[in-house]
PDB file of N, CA and C in Angstrom:
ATOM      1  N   UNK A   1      99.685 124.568  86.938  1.00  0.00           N
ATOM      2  CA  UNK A   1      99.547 125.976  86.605  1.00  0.00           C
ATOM      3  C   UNK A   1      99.090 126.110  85.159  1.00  0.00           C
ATOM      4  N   UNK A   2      98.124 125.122  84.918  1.00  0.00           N
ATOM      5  CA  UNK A   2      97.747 125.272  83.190  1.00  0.00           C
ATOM      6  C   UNK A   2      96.658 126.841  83.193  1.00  0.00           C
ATOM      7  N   UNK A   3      96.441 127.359  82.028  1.00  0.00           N
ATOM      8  CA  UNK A   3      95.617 128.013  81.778  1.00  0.00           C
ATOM      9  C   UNK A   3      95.844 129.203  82.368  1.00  0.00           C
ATOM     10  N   UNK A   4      97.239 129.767  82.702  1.00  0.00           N
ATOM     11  CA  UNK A   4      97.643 131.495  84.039  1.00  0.00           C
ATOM     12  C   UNK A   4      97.971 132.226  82.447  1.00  0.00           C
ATOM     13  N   UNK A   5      97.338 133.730  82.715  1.00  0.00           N
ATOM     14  CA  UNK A   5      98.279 134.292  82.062  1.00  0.00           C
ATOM     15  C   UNK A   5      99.379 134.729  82.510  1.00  0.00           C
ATOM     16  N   UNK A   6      99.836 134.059  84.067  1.00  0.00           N
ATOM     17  CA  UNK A   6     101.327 134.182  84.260  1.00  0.00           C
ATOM     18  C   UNK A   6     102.536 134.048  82.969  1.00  0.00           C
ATOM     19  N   UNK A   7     103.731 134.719  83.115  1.00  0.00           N
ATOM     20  CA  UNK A   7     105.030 134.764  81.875  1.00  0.00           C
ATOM     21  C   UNK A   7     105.533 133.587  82.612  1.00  0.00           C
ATOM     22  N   UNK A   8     105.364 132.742  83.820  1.00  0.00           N
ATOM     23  CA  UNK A   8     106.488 131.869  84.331  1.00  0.00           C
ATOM     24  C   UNK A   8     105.464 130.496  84.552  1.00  0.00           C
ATOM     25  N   UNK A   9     105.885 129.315  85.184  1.00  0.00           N
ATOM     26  CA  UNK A   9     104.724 128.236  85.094  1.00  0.00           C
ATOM     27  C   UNK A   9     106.064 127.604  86.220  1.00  0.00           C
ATOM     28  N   UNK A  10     105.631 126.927  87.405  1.00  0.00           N
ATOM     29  CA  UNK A  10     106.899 125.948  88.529  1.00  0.00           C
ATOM     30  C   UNK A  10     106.055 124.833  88.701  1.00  0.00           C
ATOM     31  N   UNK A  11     107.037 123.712  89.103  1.00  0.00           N
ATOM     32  CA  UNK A  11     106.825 122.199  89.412  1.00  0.00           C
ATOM     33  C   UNK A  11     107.570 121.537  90.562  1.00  0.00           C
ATOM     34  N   UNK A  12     106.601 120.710  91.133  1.00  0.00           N
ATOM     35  CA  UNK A  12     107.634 120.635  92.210  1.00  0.00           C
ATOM     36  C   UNK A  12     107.202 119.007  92.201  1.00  0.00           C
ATOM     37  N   UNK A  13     108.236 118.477  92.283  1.00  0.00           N
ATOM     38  CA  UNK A  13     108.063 116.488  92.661  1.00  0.00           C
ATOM     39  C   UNK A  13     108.546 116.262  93.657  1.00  0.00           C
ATOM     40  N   UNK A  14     108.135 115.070  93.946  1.00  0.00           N
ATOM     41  CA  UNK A  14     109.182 114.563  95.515  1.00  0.00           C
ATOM     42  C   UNK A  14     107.848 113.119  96.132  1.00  0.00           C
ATOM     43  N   UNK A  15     108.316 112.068  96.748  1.00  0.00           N
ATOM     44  CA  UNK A  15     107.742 111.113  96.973  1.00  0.00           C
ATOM     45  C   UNK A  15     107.106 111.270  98.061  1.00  0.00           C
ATOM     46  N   UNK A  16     106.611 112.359  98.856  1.00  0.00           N
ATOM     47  CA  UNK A  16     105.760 112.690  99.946  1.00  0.00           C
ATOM     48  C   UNK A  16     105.079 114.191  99.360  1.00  0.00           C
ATOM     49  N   UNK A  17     104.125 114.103  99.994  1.00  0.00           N
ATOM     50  CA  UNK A  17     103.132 116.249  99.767  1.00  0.00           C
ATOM     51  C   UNK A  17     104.441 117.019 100.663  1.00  0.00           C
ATOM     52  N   UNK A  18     104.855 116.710 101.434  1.00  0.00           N
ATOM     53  CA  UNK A  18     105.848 117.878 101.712  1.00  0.00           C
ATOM     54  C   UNK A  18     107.494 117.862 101.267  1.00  0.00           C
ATOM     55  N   UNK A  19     107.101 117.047 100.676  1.00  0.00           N
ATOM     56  CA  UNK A  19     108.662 117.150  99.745  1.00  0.00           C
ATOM     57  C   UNK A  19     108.453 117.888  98.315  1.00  0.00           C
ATOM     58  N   UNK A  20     107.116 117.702  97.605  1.00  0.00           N
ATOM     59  CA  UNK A  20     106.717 118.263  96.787  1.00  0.00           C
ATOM     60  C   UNK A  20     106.454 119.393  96.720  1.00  0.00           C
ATOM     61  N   UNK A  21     105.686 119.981  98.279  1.00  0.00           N
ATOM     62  CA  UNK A  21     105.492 121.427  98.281  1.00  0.00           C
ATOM     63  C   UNK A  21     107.070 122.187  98.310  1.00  0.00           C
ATOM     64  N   UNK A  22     108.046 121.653  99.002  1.00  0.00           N
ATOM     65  CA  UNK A  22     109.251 121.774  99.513  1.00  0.00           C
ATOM     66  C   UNK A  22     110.132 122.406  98.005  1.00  0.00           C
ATOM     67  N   UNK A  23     109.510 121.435  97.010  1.00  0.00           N
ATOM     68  CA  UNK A  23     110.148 121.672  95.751  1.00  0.00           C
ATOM     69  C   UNK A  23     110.008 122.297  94.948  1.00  0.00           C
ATOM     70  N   UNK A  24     108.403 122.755  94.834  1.00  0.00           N
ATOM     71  CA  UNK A  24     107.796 123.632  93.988  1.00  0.00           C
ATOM     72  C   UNK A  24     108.382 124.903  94.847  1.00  0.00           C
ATOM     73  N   UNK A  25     108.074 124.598  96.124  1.00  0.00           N
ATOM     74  CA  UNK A  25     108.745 126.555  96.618  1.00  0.00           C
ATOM     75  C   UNK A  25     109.752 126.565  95.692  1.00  0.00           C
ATOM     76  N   UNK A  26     111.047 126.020  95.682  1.00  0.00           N
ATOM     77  CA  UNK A  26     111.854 125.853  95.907  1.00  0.00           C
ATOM     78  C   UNK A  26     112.233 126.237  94.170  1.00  0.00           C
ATOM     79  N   UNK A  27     111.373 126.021  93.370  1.00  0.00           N
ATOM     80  CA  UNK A  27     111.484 126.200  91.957  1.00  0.00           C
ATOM     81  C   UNK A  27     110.876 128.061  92.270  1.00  0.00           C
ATOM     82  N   UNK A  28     109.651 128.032  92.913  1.00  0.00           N
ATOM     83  CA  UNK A  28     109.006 129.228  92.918  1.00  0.00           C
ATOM     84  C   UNK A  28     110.515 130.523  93.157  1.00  0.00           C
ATOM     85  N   UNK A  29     110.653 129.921  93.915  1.00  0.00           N
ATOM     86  CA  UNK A  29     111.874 131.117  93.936  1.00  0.00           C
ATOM     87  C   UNK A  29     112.693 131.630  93.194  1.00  0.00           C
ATOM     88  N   UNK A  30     113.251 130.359  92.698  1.00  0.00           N
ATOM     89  CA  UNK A  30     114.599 130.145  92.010  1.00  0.00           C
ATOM     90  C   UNK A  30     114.044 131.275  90.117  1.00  0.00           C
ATOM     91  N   UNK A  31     112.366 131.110  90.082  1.00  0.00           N
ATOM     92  CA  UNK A  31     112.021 131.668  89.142  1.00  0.00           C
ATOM     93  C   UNK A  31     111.847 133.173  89.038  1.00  0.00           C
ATOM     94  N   UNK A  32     111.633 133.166  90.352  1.00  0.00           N
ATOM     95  CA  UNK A  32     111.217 134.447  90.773  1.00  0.00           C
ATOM     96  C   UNK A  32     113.105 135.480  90.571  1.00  0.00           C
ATOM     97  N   UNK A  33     114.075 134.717  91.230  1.00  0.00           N
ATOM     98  CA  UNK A  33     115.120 135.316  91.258  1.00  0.00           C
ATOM     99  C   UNK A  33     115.938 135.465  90.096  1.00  0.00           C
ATOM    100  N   UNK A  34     115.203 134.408  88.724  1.00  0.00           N
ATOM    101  CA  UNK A  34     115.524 134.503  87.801  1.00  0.00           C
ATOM    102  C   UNK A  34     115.080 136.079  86.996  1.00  0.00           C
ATOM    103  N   UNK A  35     113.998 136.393  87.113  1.00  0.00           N
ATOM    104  CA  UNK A  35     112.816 137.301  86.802  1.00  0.00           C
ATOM    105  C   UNK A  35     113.603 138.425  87.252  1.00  0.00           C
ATOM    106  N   UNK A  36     114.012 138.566  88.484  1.00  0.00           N
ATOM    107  CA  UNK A  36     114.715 139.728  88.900  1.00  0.00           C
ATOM    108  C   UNK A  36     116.290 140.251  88.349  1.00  0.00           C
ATOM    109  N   UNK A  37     116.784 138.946  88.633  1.00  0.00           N
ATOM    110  CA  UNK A  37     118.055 138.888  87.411  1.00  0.00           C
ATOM    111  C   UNK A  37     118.235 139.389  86.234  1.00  0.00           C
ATOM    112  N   UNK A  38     117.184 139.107  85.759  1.00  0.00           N
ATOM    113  CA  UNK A  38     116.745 139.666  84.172  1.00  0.00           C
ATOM    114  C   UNK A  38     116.211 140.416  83.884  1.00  0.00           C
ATOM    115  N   UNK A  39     115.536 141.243  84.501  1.00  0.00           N
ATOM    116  CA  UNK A  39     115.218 142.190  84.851  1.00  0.00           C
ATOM    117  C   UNK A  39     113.588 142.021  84.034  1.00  0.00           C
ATOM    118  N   UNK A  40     113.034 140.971  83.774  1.00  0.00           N
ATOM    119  CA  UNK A  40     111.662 140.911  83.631  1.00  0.00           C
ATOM    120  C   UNK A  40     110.779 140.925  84.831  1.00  0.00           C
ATOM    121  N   UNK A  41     109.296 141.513  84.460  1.00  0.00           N
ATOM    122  CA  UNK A  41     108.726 141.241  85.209  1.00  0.00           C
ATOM    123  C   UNK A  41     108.195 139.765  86.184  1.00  0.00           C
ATOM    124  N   UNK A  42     107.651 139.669  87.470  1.00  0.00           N
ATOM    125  CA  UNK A  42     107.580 138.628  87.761  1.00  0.00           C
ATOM    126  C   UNK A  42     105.980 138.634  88.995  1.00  0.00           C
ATOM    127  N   UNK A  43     105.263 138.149  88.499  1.00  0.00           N
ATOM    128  CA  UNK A  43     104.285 138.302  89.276  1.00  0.00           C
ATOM    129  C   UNK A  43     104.145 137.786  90.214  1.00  0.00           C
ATOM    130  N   UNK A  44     103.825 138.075  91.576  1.00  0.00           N
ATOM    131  CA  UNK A  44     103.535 137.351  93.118  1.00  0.00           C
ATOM    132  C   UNK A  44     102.332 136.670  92.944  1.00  0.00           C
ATOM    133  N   UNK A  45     101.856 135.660  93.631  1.00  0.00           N
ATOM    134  CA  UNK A  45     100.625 134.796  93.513  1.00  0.00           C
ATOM    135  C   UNK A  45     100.664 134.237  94.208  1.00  0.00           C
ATOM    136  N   UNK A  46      99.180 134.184  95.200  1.00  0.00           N
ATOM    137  CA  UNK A  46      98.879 132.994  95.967  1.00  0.00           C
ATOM    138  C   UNK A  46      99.317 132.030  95.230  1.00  0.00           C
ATOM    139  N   UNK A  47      99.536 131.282  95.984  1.00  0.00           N
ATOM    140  CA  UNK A  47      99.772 129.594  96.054  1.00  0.00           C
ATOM    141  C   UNK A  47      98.994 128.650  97.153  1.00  0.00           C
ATOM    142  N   UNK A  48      97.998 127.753  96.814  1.00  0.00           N
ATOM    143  CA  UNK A  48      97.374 126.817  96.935  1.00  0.00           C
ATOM    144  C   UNK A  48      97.086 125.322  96.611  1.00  0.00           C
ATOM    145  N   UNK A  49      97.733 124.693  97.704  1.00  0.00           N
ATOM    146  CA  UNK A  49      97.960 123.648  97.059  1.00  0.00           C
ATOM    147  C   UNK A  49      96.489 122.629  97.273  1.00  0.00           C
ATOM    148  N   UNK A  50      96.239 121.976  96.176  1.00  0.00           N
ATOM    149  CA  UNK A  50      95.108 120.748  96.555  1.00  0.00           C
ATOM    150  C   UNK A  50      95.370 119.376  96.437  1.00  0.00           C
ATOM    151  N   UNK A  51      95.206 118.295  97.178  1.00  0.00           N
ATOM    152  CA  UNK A  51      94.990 116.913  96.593  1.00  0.00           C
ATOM    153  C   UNK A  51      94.531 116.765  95.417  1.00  0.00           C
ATOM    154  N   UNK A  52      95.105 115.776  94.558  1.00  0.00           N
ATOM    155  CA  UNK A  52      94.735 115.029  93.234  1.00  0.00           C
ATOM    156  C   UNK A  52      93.617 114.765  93.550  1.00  0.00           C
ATOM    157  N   UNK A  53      93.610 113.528  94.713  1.00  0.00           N
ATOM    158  CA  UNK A  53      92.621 113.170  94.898  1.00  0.00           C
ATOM    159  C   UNK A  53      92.507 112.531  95.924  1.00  0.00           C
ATOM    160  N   UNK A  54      91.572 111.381  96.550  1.00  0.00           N
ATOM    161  CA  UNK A  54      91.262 111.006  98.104  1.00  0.00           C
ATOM    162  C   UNK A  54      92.818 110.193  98.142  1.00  0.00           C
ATOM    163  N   UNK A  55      92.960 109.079  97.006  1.00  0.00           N
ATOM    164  CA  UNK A  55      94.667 108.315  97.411  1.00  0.00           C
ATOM    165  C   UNK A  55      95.314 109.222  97.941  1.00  0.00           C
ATOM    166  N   UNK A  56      95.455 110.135  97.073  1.00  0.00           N
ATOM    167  CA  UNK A  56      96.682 111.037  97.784  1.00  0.00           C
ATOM    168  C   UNK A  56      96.876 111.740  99.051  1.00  0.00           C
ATOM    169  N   UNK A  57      95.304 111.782  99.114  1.00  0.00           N
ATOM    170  CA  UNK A  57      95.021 112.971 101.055  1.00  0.00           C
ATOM    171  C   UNK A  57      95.533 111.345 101.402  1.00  0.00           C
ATOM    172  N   UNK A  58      94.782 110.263 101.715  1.00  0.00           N
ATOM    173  CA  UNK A  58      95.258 108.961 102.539  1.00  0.00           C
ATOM    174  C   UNK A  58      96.728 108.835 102.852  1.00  0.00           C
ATOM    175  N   UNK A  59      97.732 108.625 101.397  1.00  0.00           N
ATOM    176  CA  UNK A  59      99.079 108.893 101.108  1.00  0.00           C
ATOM    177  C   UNK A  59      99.111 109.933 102.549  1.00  0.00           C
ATOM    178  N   UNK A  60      99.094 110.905 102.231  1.00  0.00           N
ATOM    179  CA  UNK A  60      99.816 112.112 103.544  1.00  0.00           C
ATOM    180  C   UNK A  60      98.878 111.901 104.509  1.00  0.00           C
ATOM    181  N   UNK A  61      98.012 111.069 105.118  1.00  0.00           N
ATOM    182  CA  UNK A  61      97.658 111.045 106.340  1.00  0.00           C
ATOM    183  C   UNK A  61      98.211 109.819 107.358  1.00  0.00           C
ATOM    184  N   UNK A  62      98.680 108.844 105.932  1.00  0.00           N
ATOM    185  CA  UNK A  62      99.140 107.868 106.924  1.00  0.00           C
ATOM    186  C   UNK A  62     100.463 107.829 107.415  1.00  0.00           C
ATOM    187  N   UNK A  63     100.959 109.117 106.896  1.00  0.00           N
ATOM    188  CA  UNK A  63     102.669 109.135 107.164  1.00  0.00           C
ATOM    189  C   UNK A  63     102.288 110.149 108.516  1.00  0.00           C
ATOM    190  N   UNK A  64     101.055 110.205 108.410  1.00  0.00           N
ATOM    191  CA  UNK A  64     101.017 111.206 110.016  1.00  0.00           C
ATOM    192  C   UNK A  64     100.386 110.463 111.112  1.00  0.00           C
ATOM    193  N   UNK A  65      99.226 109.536 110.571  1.00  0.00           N
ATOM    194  CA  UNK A  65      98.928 108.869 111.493  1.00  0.00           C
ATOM    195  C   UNK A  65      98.550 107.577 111.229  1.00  0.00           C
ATOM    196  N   UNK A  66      98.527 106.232 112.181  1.00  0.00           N
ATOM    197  CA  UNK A  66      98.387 105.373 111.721  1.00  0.00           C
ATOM    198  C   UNK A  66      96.675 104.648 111.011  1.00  0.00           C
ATOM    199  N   UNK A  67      96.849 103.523 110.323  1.00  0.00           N
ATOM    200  CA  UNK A  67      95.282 103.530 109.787  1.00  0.00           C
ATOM    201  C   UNK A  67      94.325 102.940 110.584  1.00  0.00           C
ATOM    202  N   UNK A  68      94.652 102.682 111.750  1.00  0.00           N
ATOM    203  CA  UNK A  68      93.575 102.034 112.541  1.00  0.00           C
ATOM    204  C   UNK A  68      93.002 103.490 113.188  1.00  0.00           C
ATOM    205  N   UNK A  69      93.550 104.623 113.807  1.00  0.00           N
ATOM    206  CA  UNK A  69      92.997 106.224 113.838  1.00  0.00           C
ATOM    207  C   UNK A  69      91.981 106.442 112.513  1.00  0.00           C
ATOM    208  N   UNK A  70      92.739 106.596 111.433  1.00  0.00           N
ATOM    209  CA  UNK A  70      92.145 107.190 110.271  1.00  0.00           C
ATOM    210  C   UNK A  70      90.686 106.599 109.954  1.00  0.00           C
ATOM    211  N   UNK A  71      91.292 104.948 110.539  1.00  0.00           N
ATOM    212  CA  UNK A  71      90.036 104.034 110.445  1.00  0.00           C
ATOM    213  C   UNK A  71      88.534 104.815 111.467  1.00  0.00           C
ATOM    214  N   UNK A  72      89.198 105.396 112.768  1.00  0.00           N
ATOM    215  CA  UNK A  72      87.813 105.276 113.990  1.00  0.00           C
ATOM    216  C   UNK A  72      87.557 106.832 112.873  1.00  0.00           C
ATOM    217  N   UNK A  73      88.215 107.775 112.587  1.00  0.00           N
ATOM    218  CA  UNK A  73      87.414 109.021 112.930  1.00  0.00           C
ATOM    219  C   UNK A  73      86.466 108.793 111.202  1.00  0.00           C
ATOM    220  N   UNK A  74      87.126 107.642 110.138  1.00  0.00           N
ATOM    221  CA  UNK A  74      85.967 107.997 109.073  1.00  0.00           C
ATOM    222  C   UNK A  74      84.799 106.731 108.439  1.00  0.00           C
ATOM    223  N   UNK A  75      85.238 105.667 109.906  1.00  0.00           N
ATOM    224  CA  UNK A  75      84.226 104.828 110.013  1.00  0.00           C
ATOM    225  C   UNK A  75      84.251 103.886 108.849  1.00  0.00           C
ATOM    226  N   UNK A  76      85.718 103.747 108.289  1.00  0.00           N
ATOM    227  CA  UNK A  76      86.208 103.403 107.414  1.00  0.00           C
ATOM    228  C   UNK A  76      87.262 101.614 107.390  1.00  0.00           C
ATOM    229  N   UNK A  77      86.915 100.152 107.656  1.00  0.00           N
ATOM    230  CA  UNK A  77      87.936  99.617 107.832  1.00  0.00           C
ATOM    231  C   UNK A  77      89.199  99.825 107.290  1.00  0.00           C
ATOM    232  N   UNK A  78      90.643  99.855 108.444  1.00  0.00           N
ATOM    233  CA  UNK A  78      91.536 100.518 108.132  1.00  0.00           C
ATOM    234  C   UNK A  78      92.378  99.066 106.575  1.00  0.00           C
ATOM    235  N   UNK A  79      92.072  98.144 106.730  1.00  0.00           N
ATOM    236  CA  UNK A  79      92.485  96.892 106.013  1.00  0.00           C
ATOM    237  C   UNK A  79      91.994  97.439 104.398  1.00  0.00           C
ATOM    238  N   UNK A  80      91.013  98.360 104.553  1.00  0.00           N
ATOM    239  CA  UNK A  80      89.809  99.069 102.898  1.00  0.00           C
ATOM    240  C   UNK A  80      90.694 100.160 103.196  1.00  0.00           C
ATOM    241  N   UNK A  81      91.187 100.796 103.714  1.00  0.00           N
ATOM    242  CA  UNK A  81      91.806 102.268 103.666  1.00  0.00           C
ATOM    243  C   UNK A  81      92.754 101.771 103.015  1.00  0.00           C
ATOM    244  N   UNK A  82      94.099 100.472 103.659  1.00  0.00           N
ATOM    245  CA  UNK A  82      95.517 100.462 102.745  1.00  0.00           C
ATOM    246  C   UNK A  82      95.056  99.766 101.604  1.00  0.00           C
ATOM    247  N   UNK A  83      93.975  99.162 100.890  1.00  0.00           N
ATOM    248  CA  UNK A  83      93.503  99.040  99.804  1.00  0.00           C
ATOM    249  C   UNK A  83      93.655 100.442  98.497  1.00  0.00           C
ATOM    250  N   UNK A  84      93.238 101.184  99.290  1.00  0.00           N
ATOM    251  CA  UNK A  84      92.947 102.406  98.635  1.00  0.00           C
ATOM    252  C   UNK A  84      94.089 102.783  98.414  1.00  0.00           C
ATOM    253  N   UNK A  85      94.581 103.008  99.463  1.00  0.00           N
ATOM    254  CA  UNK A  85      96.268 103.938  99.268  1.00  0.00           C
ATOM    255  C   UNK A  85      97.558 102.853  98.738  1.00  0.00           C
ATOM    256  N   UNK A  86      97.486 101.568  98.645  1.00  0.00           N
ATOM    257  CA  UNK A  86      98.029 100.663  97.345  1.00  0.00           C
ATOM    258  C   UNK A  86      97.438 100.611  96.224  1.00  0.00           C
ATOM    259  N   UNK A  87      96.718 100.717  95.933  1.00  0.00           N
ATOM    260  CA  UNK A  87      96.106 101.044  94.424  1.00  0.00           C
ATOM    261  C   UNK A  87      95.518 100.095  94.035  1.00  0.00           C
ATOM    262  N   UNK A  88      95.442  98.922  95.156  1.00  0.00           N
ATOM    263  CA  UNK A  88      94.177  97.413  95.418  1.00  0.00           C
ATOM    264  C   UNK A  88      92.790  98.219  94.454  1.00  0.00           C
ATOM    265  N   UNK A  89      92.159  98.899  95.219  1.00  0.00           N
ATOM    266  CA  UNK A  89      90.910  99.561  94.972  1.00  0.00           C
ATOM    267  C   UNK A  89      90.752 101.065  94.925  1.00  0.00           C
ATOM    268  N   UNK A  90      89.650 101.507  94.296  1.00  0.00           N
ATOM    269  CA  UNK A  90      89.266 102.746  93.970  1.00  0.00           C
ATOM    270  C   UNK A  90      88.263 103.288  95.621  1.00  0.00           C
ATOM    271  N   UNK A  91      88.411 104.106  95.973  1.00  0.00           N
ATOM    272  CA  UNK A  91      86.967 104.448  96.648  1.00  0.00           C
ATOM    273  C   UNK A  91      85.895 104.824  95.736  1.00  0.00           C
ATOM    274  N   UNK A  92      84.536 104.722  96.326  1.00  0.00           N
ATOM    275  CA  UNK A  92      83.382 105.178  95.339  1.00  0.00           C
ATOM    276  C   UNK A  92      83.478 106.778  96.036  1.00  0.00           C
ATOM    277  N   UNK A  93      82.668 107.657  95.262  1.00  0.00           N
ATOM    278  CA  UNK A  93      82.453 108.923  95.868  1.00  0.00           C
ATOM    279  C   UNK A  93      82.190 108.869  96.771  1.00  0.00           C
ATOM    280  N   UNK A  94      81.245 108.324  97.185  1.00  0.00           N
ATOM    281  CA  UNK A  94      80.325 108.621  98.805  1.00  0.00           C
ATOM    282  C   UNK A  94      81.275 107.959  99.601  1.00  0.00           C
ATOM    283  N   UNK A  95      82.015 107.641  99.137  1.00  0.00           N
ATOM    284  CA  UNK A  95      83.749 106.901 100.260  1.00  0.00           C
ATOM    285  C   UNK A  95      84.453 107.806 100.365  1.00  0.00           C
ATOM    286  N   UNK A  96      84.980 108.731  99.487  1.00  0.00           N
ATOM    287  CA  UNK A  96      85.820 109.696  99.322  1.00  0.00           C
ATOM    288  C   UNK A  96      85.122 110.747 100.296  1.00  0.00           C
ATOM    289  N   UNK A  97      83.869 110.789  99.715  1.00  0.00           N
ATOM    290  CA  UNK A  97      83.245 111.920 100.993  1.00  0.00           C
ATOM    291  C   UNK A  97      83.140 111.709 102.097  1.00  0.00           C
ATOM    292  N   UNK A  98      83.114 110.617 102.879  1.00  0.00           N
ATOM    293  CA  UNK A  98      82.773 110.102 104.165  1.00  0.00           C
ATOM    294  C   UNK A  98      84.441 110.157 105.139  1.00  0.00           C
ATOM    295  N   UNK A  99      85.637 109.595 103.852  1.00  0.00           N
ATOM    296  CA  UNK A  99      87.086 110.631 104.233  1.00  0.00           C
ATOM    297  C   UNK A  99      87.078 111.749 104.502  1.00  0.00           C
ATOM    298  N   UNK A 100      86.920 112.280 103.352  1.00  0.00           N
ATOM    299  CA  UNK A 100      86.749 114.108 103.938  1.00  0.00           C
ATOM    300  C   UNK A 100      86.302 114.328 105.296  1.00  0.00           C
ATOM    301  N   UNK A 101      84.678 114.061 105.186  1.00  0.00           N
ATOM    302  CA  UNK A 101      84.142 114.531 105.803  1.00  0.00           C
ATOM    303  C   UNK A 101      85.004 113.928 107.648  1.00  0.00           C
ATOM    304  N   UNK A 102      84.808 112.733 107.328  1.00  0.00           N
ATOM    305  CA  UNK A 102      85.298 112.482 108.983  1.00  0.00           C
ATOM    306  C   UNK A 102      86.773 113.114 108.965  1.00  0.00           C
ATOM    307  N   UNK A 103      87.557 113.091 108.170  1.00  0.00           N
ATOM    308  CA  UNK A 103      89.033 113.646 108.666  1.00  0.00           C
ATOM    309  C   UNK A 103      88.437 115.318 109.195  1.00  0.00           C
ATOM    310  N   UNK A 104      88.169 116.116 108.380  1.00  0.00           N
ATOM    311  CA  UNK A 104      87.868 117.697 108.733  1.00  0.00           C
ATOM    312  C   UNK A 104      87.161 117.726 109.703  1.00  0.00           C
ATOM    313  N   UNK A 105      86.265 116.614 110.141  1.00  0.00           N
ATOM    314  CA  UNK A 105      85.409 116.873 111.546  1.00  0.00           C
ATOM    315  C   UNK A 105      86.129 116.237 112.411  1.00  0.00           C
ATOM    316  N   UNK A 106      87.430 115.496 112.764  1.00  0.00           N
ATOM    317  CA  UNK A 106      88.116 115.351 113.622  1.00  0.00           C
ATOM    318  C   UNK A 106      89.220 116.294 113.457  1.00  0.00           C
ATOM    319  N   UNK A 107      89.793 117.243 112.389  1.00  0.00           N
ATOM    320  CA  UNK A 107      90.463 118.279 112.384  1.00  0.00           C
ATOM    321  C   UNK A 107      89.619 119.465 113.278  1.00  0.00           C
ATOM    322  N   UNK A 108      88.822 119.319 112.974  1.00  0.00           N
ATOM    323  CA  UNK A 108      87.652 121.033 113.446  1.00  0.00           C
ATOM    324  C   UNK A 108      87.712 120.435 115.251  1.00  0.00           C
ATOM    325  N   UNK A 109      87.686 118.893 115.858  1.00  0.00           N
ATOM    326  CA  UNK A 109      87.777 118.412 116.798  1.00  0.00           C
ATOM    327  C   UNK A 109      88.754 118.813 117.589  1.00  0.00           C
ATOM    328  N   UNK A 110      89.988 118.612 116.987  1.00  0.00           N
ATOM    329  CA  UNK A 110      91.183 119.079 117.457  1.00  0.00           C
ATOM    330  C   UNK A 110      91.263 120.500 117.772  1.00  0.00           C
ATOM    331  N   UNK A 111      90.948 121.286 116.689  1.00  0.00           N
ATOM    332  CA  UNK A 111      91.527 122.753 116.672  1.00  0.00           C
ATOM    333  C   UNK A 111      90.398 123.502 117.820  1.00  0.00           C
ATOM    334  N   UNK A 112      89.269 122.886 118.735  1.00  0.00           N
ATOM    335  CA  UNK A 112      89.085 123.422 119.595  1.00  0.00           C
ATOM    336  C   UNK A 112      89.376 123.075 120.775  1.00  0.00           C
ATOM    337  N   UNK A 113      90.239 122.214 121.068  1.00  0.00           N
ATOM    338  CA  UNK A 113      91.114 121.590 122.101  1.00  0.00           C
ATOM    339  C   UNK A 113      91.689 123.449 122.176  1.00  0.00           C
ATOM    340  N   UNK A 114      91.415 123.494 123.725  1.00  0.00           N
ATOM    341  CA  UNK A 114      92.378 124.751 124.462  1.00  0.00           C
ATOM    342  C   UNK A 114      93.303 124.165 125.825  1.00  0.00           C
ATOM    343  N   UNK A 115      94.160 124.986 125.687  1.00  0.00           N
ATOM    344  CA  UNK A 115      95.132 124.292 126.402  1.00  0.00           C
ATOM    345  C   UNK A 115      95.661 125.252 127.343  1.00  0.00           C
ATOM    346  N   UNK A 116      95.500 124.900 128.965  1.00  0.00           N
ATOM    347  CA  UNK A 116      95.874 126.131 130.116  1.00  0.00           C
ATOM    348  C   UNK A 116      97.278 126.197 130.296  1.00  0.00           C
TER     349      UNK A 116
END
């Protein structure tokens, strides 16, 4: 939250993305109820969270799925994926993009699955 002219600034840690989001709510509130307490103002705000960066989307994809999947949909050997997400190696950009890109086009895959 660098650079808000928000009066308040929250943080949230935790060793998974949903323990972290879990925590920042979890501050978000606690600030918010402070604000009210005190009778200062307290401003509402989207909240949006983003990846650091590609380690970290990998990090939360492999606690969802395993890397030989992650491997077919981004054409990626999964043995170079746990490289990445141990901190063995860097991806180059056009690696990072070829993640993206295949994870969101097997997300966009999924989300037109209809079901009778």
């Amino acid at each position: 939250m660098d650079n808000t002219p928000l009066n308040y600034s929250c943080l949230g840690t935790g060793k998974t993305v949903k323990e972290t989001i879990e925590d920042f709510n979890k501050g978000y509130e606690a600030m918010k109820e402070y604000h009210q307490q005190s009778g200062k103002d307290f401003e509402e705000v989207a909240i949006t969270f983003y990846y650091a960066n590609t380690v970290t989307f990998l990090h939360a994809l492999k606690d969802l799925f395993k890397l030989e999947g992650i491997s077919k949909v981004t054409g990626i050997n999964a043995a170079q994926l746990g490289h990445y997400i141990q901190g063995v190696k860097k991806p180059s950009a056009s690696t990072e993009k070829k993640i993206r890109e295949g994870v969101m086009r097997s997300l966009s895959e999924m989300q037109a699955i209809k079901f009778r």
